[in-house]
C-alpha atoms as a PDB file:
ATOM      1  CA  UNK A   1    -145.659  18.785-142.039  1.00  0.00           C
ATOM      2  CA  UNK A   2    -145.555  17.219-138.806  1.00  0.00           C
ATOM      3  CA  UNK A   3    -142.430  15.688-139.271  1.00  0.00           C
ATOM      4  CA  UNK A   4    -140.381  18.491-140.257  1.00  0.00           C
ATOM      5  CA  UNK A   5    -141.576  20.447-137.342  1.00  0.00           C
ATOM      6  CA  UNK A   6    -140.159  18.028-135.069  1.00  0.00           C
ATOM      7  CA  UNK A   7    -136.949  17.462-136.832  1.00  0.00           C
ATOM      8  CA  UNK A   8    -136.553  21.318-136.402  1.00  0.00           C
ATOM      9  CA  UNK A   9    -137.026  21.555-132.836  1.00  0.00           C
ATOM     10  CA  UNK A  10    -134.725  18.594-132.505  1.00  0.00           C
ATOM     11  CA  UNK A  11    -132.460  20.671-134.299  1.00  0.00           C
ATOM     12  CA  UNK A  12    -133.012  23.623-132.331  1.00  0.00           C
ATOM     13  CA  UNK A  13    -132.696  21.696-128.591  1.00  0.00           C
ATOM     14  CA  UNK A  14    -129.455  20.209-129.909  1.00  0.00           C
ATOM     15  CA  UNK A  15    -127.992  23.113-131.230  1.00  0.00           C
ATOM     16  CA  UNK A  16    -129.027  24.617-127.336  1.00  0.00           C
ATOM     17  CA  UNK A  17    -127.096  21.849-125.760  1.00  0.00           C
ATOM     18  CA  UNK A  18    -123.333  22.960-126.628  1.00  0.00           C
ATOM     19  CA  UNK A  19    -120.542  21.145-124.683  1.00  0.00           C
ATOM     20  CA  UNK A  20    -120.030  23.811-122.166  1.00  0.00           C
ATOM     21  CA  UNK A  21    -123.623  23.994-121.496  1.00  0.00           C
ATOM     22  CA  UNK A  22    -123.330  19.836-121.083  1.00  0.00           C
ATOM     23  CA  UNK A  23    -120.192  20.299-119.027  1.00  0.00           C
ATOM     24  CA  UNK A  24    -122.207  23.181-116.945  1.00  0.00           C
ATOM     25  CA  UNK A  25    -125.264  20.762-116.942  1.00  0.00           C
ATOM     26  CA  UNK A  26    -123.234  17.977-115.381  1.00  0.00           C
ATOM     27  CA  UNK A  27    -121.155  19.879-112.984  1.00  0.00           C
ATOM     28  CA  UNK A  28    -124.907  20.744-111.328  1.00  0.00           C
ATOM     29  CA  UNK A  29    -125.553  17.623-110.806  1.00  0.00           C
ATOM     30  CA  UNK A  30    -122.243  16.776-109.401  1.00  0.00           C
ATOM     31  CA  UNK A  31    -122.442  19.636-106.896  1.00  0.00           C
ATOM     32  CA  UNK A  32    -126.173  18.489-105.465  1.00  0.00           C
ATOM     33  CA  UNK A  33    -125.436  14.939-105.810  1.00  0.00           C
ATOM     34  CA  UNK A  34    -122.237  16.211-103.052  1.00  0.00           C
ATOM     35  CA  UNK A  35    -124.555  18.002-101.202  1.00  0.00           C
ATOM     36  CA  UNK A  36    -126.594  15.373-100.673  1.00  0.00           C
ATOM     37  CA  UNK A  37    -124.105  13.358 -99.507  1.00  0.00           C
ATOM     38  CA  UNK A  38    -122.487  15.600 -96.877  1.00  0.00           C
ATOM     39  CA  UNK A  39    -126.148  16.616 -95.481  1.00  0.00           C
ATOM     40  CA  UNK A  40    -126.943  12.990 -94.989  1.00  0.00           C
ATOM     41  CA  UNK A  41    -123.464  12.486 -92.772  1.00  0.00           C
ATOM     42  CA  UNK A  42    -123.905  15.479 -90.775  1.00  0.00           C
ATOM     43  CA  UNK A  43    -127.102  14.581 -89.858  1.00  0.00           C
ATOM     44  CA  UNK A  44    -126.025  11.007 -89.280  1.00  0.00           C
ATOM     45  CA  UNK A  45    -123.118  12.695 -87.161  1.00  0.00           C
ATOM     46  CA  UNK A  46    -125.758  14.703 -85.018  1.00  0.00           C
ATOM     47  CA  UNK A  47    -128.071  11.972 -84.607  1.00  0.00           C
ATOM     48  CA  UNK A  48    -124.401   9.658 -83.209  1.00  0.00           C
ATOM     49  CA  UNK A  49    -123.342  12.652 -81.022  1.00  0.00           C
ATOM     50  CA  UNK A  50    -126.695  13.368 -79.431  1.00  0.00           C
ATOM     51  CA  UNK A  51    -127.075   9.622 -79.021  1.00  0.00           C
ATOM     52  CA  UNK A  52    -123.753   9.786 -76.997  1.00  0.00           C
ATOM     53  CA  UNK A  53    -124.624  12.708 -74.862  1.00  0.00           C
ATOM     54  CA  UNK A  54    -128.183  10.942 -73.860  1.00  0.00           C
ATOM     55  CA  UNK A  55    -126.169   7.776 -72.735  1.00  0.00           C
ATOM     56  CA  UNK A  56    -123.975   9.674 -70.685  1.00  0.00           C
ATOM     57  CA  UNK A  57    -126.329  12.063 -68.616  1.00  0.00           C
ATOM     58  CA  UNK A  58    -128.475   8.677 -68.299  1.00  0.00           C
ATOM     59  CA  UNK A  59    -125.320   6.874 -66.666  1.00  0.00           C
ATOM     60  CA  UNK A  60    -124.092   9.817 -64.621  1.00  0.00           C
ATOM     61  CA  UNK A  61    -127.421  10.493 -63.306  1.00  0.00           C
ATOM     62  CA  UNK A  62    -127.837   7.072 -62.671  1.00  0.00           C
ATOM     63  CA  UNK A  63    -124.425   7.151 -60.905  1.00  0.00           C
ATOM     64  CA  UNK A  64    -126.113  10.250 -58.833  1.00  0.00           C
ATOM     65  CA  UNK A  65    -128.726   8.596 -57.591  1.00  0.00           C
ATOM     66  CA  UNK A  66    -127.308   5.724 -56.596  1.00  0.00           C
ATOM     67  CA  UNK A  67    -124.207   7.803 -54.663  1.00  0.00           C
ATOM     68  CA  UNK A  68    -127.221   9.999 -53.380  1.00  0.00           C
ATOM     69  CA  UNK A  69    -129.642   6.797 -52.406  1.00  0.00           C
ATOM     70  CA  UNK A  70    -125.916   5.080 -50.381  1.00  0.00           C
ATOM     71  CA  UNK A  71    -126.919   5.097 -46.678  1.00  0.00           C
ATOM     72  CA  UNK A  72    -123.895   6.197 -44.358  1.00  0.00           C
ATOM     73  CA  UNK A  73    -122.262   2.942 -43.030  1.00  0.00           C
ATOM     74  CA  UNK A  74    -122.378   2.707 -38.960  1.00  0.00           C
ATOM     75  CA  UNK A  75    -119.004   2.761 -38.894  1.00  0.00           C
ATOM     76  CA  UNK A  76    -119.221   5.996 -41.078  1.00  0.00           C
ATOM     77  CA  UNK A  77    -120.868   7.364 -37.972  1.00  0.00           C
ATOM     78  CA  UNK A  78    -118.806   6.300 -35.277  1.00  0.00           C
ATOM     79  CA  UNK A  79    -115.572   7.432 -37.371  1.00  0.00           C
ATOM     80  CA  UNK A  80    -117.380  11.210 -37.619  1.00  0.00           C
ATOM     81  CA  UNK A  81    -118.140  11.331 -34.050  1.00  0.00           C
ATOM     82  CA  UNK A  82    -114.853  10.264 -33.331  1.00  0.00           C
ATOM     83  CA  UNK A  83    -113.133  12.999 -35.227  1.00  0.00           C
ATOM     84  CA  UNK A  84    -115.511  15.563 -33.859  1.00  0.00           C
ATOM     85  CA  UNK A  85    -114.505  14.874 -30.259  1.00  0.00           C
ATOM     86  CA  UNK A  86    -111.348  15.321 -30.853  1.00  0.00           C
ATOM     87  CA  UNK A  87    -109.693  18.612 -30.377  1.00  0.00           C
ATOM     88  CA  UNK A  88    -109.302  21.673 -27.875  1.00  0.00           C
ATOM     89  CA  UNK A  89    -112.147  23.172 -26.359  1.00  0.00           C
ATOM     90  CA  UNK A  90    -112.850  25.694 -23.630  1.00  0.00           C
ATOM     91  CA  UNK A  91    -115.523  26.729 -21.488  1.00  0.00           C
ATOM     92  CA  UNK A  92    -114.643  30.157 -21.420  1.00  0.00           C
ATOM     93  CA  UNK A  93    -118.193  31.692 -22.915  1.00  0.00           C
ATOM     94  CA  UNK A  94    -120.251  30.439 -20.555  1.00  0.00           C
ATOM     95  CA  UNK A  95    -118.170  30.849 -17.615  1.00  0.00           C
ATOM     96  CA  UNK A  96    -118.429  34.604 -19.089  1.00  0.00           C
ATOM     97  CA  UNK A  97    -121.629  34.547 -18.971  1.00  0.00           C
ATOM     98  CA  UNK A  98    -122.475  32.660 -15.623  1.00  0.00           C
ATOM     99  CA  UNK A  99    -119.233  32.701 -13.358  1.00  0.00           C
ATOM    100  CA  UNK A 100    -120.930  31.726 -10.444  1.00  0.00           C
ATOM    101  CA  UNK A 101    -121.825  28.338 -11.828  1.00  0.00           C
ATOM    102  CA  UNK A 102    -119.127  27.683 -14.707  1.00  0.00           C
ATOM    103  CA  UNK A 103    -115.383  27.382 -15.292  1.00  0.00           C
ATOM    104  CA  UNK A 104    -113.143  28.210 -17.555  1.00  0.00           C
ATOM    105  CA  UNK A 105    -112.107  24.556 -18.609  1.00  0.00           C
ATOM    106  CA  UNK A 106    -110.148  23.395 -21.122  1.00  0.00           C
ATOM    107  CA  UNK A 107    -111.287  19.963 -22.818  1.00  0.00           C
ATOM    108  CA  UNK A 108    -109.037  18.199 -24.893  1.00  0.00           C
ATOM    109  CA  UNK A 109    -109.028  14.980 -26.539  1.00  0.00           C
ATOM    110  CA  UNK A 110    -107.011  12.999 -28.928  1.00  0.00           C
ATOM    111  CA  UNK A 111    -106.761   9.572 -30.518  1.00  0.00           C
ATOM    112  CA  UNK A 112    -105.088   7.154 -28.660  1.00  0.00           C
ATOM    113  CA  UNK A 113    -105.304   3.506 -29.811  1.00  0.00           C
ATOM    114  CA  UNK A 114    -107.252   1.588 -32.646  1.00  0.00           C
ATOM    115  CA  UNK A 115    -109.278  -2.161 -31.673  1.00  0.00           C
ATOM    116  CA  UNK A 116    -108.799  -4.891 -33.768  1.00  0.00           C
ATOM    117  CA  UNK A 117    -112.561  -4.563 -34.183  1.00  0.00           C
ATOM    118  CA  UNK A 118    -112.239  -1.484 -35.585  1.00  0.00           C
ATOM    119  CA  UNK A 119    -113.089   0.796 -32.581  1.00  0.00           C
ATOM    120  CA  UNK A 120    -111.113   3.842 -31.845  1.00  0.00           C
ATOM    121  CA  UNK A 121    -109.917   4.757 -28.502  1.00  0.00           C
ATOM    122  CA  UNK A 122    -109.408   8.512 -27.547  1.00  0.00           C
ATOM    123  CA  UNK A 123    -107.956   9.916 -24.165  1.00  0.00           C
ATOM    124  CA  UNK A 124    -109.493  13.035 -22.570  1.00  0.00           C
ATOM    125  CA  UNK A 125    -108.659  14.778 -20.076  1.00  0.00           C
ATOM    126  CA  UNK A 126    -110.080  17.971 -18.408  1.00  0.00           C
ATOM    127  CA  UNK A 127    -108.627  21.377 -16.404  1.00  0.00           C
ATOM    128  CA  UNK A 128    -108.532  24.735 -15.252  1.00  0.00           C
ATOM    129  CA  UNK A 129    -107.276  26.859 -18.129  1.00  0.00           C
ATOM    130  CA  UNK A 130    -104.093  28.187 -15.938  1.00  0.00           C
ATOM    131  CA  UNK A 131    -103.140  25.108 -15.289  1.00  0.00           C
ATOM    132  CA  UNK A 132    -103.491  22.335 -17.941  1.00  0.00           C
ATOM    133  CA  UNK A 133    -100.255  20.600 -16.928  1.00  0.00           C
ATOM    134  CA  UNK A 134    -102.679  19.390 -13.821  1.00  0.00           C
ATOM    135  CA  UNK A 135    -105.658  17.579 -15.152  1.00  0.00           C
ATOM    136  CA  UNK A 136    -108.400  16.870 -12.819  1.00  0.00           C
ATOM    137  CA  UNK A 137    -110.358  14.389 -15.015  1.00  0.00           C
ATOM    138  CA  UNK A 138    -108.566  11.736 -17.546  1.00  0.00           C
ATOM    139  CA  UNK A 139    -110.862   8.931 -19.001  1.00  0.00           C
ATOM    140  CA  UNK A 140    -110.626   6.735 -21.795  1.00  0.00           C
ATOM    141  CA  UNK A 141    -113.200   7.430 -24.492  1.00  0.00           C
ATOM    142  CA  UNK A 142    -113.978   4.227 -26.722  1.00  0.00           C
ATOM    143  CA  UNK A 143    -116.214   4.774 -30.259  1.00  0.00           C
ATOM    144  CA  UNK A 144    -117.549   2.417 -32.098  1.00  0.00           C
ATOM    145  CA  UNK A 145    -121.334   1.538 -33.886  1.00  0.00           C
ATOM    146  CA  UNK A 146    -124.225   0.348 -31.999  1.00  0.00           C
ATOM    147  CA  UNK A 147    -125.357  -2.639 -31.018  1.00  0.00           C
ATOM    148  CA  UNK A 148    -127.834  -3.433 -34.669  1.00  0.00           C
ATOM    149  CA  UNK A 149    -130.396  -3.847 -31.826  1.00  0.00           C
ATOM    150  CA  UNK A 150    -130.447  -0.533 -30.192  1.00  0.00           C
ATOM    151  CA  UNK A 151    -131.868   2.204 -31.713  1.00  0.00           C
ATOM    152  CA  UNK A 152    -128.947   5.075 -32.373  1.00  0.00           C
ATOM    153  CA  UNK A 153    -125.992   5.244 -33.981  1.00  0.00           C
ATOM    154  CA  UNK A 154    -122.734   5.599 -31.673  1.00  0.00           C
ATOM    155  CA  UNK A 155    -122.077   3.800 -28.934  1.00  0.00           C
ATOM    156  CA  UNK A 156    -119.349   6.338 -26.688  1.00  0.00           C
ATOM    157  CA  UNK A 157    -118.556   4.100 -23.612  1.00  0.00           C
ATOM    158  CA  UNK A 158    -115.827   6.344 -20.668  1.00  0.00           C
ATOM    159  CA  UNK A 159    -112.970   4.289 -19.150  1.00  0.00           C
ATOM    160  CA  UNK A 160    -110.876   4.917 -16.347  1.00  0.00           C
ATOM    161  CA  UNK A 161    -107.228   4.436 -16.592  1.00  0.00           C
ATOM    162  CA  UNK A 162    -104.792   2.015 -15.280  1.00  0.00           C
ATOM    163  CA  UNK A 163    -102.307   4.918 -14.618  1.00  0.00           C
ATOM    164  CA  UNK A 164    -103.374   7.983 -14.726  1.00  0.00           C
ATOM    165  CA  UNK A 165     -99.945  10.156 -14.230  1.00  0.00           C
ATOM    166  CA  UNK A 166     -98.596   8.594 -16.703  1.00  0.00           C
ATOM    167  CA  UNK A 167    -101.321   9.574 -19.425  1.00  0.00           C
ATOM    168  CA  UNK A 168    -101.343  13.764 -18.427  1.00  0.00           C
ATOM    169  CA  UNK A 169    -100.483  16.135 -20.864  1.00  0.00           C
ATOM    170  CA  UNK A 170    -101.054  12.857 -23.522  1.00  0.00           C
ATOM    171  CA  UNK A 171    -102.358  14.905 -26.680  1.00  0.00           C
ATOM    172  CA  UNK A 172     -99.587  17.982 -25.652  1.00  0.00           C
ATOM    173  CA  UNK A 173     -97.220  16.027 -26.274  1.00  0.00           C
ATOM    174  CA  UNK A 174     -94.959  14.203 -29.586  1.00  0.00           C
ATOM    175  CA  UNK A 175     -95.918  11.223 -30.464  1.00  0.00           C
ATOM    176  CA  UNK A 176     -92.944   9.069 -29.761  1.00  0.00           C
ATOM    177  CA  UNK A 177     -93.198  10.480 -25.547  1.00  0.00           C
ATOM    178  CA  UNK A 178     -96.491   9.327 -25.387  1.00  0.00           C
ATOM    179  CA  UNK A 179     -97.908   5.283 -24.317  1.00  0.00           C
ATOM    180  CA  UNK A 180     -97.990   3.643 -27.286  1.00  0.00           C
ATOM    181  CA  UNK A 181    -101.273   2.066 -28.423  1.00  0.00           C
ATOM    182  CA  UNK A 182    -100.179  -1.361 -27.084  1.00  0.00           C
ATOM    183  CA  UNK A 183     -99.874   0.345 -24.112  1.00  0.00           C
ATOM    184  CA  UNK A 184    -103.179   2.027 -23.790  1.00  0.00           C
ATOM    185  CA  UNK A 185    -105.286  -0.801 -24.826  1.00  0.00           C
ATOM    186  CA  UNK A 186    -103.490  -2.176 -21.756  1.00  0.00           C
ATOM    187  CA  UNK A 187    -104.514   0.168 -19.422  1.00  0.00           C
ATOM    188  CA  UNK A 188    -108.209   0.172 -20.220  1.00  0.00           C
ATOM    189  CA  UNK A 189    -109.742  -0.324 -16.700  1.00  0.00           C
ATOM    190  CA  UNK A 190    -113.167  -0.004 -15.457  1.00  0.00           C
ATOM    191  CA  UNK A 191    -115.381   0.149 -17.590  1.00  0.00           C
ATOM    192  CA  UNK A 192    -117.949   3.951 -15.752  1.00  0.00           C
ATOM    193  CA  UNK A 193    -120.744   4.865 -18.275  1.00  0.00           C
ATOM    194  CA  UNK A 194    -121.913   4.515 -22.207  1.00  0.00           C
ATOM    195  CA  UNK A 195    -123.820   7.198 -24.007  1.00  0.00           C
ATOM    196  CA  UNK A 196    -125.960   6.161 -27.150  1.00  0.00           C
ATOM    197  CA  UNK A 197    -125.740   8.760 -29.690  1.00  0.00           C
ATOM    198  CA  UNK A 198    -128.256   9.267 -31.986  1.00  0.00           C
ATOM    199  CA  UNK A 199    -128.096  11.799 -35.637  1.00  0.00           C
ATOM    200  CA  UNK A 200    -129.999  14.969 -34.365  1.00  0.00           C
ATOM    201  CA  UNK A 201    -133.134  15.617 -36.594  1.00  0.00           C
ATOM    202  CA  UNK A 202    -132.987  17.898 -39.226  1.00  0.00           C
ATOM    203  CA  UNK A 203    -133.456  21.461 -38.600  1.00  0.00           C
ATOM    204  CA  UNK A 204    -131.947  21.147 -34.900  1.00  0.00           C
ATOM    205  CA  UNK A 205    -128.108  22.702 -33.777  1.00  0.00           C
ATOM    206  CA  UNK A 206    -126.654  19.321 -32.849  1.00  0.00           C
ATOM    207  CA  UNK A 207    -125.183  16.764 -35.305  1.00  0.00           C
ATOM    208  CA  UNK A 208    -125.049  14.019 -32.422  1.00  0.00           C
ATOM    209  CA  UNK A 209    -126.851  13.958 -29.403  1.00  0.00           C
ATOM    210  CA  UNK A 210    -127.799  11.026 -26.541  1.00  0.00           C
ATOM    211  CA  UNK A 211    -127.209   9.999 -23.077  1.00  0.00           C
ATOM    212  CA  UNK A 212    -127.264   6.820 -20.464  1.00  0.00           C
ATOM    213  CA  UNK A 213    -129.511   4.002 -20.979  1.00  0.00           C
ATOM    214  CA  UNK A 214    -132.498   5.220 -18.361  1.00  0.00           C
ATOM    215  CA  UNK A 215    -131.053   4.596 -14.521  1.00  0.00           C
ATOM    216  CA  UNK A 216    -127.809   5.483 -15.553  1.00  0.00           C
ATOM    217  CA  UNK A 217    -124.935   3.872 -14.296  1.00  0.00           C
ATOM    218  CA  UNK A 218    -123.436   2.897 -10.584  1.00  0.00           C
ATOM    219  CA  UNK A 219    -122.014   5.517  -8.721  1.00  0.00           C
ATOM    220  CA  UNK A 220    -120.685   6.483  -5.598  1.00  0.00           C
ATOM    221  CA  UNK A 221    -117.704   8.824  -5.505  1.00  0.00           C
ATOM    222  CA  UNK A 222    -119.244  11.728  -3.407  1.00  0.00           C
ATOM    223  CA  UNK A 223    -122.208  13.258  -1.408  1.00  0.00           C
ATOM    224  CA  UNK A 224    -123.983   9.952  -1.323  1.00  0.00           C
ATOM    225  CA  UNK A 225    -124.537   9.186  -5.082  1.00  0.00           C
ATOM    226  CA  UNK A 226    -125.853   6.117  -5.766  1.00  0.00           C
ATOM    227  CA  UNK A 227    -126.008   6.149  -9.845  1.00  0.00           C
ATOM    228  CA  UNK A 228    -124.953   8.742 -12.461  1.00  0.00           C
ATOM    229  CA  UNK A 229    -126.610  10.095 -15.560  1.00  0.00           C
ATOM    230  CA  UNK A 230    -124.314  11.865 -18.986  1.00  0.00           C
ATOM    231  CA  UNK A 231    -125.283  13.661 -21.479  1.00  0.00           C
ATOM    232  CA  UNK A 232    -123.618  14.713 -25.397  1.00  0.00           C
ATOM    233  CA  UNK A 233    -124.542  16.940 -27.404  1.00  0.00           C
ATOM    234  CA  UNK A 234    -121.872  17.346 -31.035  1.00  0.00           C
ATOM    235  CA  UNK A 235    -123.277  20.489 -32.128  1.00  0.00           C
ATOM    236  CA  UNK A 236    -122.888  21.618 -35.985  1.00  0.00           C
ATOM    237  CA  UNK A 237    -120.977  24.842 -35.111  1.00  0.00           C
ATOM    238  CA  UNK A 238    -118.441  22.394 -33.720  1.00  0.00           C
ATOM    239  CA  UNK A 239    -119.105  22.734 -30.252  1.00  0.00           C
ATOM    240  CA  UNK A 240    -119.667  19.968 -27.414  1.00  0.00           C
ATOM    241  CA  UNK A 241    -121.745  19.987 -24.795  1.00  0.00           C
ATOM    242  CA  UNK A 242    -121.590  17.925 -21.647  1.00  0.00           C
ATOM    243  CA  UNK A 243    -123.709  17.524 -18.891  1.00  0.00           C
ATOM    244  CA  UNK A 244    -122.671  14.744 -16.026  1.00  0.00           C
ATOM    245  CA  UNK A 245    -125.236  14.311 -12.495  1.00  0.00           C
ATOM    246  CA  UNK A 246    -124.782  12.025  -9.674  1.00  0.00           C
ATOM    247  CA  UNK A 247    -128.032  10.946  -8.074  1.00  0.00           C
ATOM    248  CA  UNK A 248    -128.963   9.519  -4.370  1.00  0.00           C
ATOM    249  CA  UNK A 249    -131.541   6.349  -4.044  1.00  0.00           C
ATOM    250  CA  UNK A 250    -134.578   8.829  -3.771  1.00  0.00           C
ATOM    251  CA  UNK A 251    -133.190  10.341  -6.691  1.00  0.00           C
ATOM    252  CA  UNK A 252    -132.340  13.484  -5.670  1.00  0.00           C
ATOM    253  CA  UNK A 253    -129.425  15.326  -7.905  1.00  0.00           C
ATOM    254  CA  UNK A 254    -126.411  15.414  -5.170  1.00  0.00           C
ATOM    255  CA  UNK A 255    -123.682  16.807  -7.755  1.00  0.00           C
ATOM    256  CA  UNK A 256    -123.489  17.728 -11.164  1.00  0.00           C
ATOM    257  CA  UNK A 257    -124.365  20.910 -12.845  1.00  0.00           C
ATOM    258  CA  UNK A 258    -128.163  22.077 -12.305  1.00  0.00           C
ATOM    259  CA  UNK A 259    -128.268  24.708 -14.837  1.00  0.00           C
ATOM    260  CA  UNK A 260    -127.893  23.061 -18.240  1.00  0.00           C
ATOM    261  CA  UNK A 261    -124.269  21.483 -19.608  1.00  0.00           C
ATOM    262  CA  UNK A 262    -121.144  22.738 -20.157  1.00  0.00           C
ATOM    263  CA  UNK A 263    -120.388  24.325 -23.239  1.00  0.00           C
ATOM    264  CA  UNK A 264    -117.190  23.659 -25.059  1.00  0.00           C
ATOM    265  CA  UNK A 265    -116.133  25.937 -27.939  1.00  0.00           C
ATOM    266  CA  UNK A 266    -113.270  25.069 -30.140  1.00  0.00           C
ATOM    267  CA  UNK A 267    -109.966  27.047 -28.818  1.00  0.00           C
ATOM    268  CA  UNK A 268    -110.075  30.393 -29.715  1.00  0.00           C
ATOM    269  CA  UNK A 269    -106.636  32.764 -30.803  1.00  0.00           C
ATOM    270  CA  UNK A 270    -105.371  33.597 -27.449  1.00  0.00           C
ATOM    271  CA  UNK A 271    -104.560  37.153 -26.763  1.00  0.00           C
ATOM    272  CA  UNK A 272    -102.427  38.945 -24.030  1.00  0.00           C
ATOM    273  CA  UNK A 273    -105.506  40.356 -22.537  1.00  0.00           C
ATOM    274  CA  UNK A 274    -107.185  36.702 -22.199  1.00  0.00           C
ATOM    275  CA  UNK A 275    -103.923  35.396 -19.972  1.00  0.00           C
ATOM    276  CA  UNK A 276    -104.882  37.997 -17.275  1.00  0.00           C
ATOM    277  CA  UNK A 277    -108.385  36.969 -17.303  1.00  0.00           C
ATOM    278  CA  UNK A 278    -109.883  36.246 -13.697  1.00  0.00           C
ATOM    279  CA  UNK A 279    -111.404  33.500 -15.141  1.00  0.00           C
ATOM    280  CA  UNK A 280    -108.547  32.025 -16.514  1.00  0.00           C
ATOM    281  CA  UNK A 281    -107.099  31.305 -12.725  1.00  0.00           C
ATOM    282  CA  UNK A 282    -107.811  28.420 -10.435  1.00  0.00           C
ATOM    283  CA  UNK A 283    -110.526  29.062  -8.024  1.00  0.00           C
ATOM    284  CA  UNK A 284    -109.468  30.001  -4.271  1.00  0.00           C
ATOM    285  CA  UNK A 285    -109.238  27.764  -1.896  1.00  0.00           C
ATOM    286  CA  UNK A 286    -112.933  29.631  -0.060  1.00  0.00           C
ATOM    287  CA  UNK A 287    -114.409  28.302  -3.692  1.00  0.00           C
ATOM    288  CA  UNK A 288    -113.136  24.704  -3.418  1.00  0.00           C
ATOM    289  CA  UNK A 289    -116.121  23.287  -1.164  1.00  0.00           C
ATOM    290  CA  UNK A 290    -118.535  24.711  -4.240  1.00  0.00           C
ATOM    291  CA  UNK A 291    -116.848  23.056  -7.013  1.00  0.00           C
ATOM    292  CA  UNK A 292    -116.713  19.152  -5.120  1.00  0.00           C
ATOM    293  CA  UNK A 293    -120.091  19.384  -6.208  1.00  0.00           C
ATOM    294  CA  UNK A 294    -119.299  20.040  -9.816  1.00  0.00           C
ATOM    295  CA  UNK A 295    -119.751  17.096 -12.167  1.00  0.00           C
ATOM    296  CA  UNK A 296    -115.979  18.610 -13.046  1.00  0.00           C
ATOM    297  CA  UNK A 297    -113.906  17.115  -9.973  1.00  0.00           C
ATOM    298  CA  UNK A 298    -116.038  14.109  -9.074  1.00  0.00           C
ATOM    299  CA  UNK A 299    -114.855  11.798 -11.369  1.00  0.00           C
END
């Protein structure tokens, strides 16, 4: 009895398992065995790509950090101060503001010559803004690093000049009418003062600021200086501020500004109105006895 109960279900499941219902049966298991596949590569895929995108933010960051962490070279420094010097600036703001103390000035400055050392040499030059074809103050600026023994960053040492007419009007005019650097390493004179600049703290105006070693430097060109004191201040708006005394043995100020430095703003757009300006004109000759004891006309 058991027997033929058995036989008849085989009968019965076999009878259930026609060919399409085989061919549907397999074609299942094709499908999942496919999906299997293509789940296992995509993951594979994502697991690859995310791999690829950790590596790279781990390299570029580390390339960050490194670029961030790179300390500014000192001759990074002395080439930024030396750009920032150079240039037109004017006086005319505070000589606004305070005309019985300040001039309109015009500043200028402009590379000159390059040192086999690597120092650059800039000529400046200083006058009344009606009358920049006669400058009453040409020097010889020379940048370059610190000595690794001082504490600052750029060393700005003032030259005089071998020939002085020969160098006015320098940064007005093309290159090929000007000395040649050859030339102007040649007529480096004496050498008058060094100002050690140092970067300005954060939070403060100034990018650059320093002066003279204490005691200044030797000096006797007027009302019985014996020594001479500068100050620089490259300010972040652009702006550079000066401020030159001459001293006596007791150490009393004998010219030089008393009221704080000179101001020099970057040139502005002239305009019709500005040409007329009283303060664009040379002083009168009942002013000239005031301004030999300007830091301006002593040098």
């Amino acid at each position: 009895m058991t027997n033929t109960k058995t036989e008849t279900e085989t009968e019965v499941f076999l009878i259930q398992l026609t060919p399409s219902s085989i061919s549907s049966t397999c074609s299942c298991w094709r499908f999942h065995t496919h999906n299997m596949g293509t789940d296992s590569d995509s993951n594979a895929w994502n697991r690859a790509r995310g791999l690829a995108v950790k590596t790279l933010l781990l390299i570029g960051g580390a390339l960050l950090v490194k670029r961030l962490r790179k300390s500014t070279t000192r001759w990074d420094h002395a080439h930024f101060v030396s750009k920032s010097l150079s240039g037109q600036r004017y006086s005319k703001d505070q000589a606004s503001r305070d005309p019985d103390n300040y001039f309109n000035i015009r500043m200028l400055t402009c590379p000159a010559a390059e040192l086999v050392d690597g120092s650059k040499v800039l000529y400046f030059e200083q006058a009344f803004w009606r009358s920049p074809q006669k400058p009453f103050r040409q020097r010889f600026f020379m940048v370059k690093p610190c000595p690794k023994e001082l504490k600052c960053d750029v060393e700005l040492s003032t030259y005089a000049i071998r020939d002085m007419e020969e160098y006015k009007n320098f940064c007005d005019r093309p290159r090929d009418q000007r000395p040649q650097p050859e030339e102007v390493i040649g007529d480096i004179a004496e050498h008058l003062t060094t100002v050690h600049l140092k970067r300005c703290p954060r939070g403060k105006r100034c990018l650059y600021e320093g002066s003279t070693p204490p005691g200044g430097f030797p000096n006797s060109w007027q009302n019985g200086a014996t020594y001479c004191t500068s100050e620089l201040a490259i300010m972040k708006n652009n702006e550079i501020h000066t401020w030159d005394r001459g001293y006596d043995d007791n150490g009393n100020q004998v010219w030089g500004q008393r009221e704080g430095p000179y101001e020099f703003k970057p040139a502005p757009t002239s305009s019709f109105n500005d040409m007329f300006s009283p303060l664009n004109f040379p002083p009168p000759p009942s002013m000239e006895r005031r301004i030999e004891g300007s830091f301006i006309l002593q040098e």
